[in-house]
C-alpha atoms as a PDB file:
ATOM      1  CA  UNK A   1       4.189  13.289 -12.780  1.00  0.00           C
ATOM      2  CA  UNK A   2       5.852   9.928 -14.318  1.00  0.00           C
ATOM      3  CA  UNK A   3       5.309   7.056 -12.257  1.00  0.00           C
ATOM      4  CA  UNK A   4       8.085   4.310 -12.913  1.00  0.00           C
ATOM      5  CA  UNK A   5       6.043   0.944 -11.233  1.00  0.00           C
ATOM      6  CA  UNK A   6       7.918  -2.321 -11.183  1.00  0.00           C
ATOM      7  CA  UNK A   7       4.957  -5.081  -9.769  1.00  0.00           C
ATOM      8  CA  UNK A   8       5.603  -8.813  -8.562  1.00  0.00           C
ATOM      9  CA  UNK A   9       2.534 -10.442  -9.660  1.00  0.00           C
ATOM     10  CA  UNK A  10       3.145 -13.264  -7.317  1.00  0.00           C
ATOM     11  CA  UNK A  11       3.631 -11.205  -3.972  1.00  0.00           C
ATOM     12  CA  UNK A  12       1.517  -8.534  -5.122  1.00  0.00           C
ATOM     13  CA  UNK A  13       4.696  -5.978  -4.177  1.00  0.00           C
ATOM     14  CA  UNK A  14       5.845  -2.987  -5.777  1.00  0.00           C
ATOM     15  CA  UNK A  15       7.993  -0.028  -5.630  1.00  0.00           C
ATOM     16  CA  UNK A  16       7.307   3.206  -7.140  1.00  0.00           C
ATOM     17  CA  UNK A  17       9.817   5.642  -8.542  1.00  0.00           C
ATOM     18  CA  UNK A  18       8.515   9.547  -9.103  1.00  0.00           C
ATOM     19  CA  UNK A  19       9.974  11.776 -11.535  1.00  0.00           C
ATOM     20  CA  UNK A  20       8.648  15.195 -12.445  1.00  0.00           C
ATOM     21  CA  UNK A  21       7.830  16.061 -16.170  1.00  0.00           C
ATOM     22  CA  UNK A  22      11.879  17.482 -16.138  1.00  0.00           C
ATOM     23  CA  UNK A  23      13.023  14.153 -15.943  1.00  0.00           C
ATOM     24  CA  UNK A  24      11.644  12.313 -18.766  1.00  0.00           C
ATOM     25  CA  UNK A  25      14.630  11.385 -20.296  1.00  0.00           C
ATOM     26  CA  UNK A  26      15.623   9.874 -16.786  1.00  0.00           C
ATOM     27  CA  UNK A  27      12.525   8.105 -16.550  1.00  0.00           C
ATOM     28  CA  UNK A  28      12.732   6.651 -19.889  1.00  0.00           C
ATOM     29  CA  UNK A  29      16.439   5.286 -19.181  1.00  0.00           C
ATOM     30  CA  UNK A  30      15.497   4.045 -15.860  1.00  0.00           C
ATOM     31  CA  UNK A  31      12.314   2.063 -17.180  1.00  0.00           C
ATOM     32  CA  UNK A  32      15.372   0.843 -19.764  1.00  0.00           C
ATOM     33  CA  UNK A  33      17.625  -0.097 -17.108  1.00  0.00           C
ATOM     34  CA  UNK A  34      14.915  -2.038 -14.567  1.00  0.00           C
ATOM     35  CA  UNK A  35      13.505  -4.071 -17.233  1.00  0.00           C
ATOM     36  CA  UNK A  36      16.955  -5.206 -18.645  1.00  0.00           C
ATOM     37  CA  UNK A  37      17.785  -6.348 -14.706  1.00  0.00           C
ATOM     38  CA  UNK A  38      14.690  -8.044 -14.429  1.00  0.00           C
ATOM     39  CA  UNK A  39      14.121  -9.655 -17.931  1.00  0.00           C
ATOM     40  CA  UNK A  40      14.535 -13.108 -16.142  1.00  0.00           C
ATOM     41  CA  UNK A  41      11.391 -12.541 -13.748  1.00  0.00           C
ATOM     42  CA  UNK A  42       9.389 -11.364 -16.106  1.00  0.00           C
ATOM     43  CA  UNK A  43       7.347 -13.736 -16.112  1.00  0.00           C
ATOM     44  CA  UNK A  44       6.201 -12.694 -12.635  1.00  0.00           C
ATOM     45  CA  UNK A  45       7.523  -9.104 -12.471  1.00  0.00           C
ATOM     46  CA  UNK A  46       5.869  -6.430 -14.731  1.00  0.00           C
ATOM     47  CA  UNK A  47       7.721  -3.222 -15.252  1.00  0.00           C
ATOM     48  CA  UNK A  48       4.974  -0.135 -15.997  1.00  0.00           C
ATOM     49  CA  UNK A  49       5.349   3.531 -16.926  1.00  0.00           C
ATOM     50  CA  UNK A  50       2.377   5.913 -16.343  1.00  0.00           C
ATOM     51  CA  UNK A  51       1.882   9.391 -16.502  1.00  0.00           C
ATOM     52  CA  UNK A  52      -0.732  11.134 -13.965  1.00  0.00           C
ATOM     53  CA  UNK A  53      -1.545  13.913 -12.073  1.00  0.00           C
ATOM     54  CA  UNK A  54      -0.506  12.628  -8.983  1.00  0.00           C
ATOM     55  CA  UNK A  55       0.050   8.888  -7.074  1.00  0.00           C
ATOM     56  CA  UNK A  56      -3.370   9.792  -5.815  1.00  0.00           C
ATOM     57  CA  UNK A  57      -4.742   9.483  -9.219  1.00  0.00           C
ATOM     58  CA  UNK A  58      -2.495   6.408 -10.137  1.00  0.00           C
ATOM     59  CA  UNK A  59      -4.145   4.439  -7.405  1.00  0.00           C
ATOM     60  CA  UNK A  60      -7.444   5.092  -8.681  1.00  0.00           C
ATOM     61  CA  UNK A  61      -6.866   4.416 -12.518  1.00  0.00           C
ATOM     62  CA  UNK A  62      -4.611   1.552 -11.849  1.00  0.00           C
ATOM     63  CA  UNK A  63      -5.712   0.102  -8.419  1.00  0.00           C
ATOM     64  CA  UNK A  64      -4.641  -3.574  -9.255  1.00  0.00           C
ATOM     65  CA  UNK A  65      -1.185  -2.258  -8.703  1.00  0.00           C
ATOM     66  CA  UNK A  66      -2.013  -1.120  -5.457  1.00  0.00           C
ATOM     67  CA  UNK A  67      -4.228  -4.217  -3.534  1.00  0.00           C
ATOM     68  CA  UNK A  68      -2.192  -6.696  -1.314  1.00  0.00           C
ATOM     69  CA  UNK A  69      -2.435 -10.025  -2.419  1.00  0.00           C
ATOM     70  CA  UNK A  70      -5.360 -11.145  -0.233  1.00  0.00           C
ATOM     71  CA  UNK A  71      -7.667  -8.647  -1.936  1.00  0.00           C
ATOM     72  CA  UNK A  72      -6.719  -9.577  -5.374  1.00  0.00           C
ATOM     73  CA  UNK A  73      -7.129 -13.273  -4.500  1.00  0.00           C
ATOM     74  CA  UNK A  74     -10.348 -12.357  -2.963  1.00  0.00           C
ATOM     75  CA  UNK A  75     -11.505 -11.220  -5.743  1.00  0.00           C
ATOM     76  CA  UNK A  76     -10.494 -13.595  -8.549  1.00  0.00           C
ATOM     77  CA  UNK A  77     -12.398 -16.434  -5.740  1.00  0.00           C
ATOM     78  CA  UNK A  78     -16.189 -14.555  -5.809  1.00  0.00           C
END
């Protein structure tokens, strides 16, 4: 699976898009397309492209992405 992850550092929000291996191409021109709409938050906003096994797996290897904002503050603090 390709995992398309745009990520508001401030908020700690995301939304995920899923495409299957088929729809690379697709992938690749939305990952295009979201960055070039957001290139003025950028600063805040990060735009990510992972391949994995499942979302499953994508919260494991990349749980920053998935932790509201009180548990990444929490953990910056200790």
């Amino acid at each position: 699976m390709i995992f398309l992850v745009v990520y508001d550092t401030k908020l700690a929000l995301r939304t995920i898009k899923e495409y299957d291996e088929s729809s690379r191409a697709k992938a690749m021109k939305s990952l295009r397309v979201t960055q070039e709409e957001l290139i003025a938050d950028l600063d805040h906003v990060e735009v990510a492209f992972f391949e994995a096994p499942s979302l499953a797996t994508l919260k494991q290897t990349h749980s920053r992405y998935f932790k509201t904002l009180t548990e990444l503050t929490t953990r910056e603090s200790a």
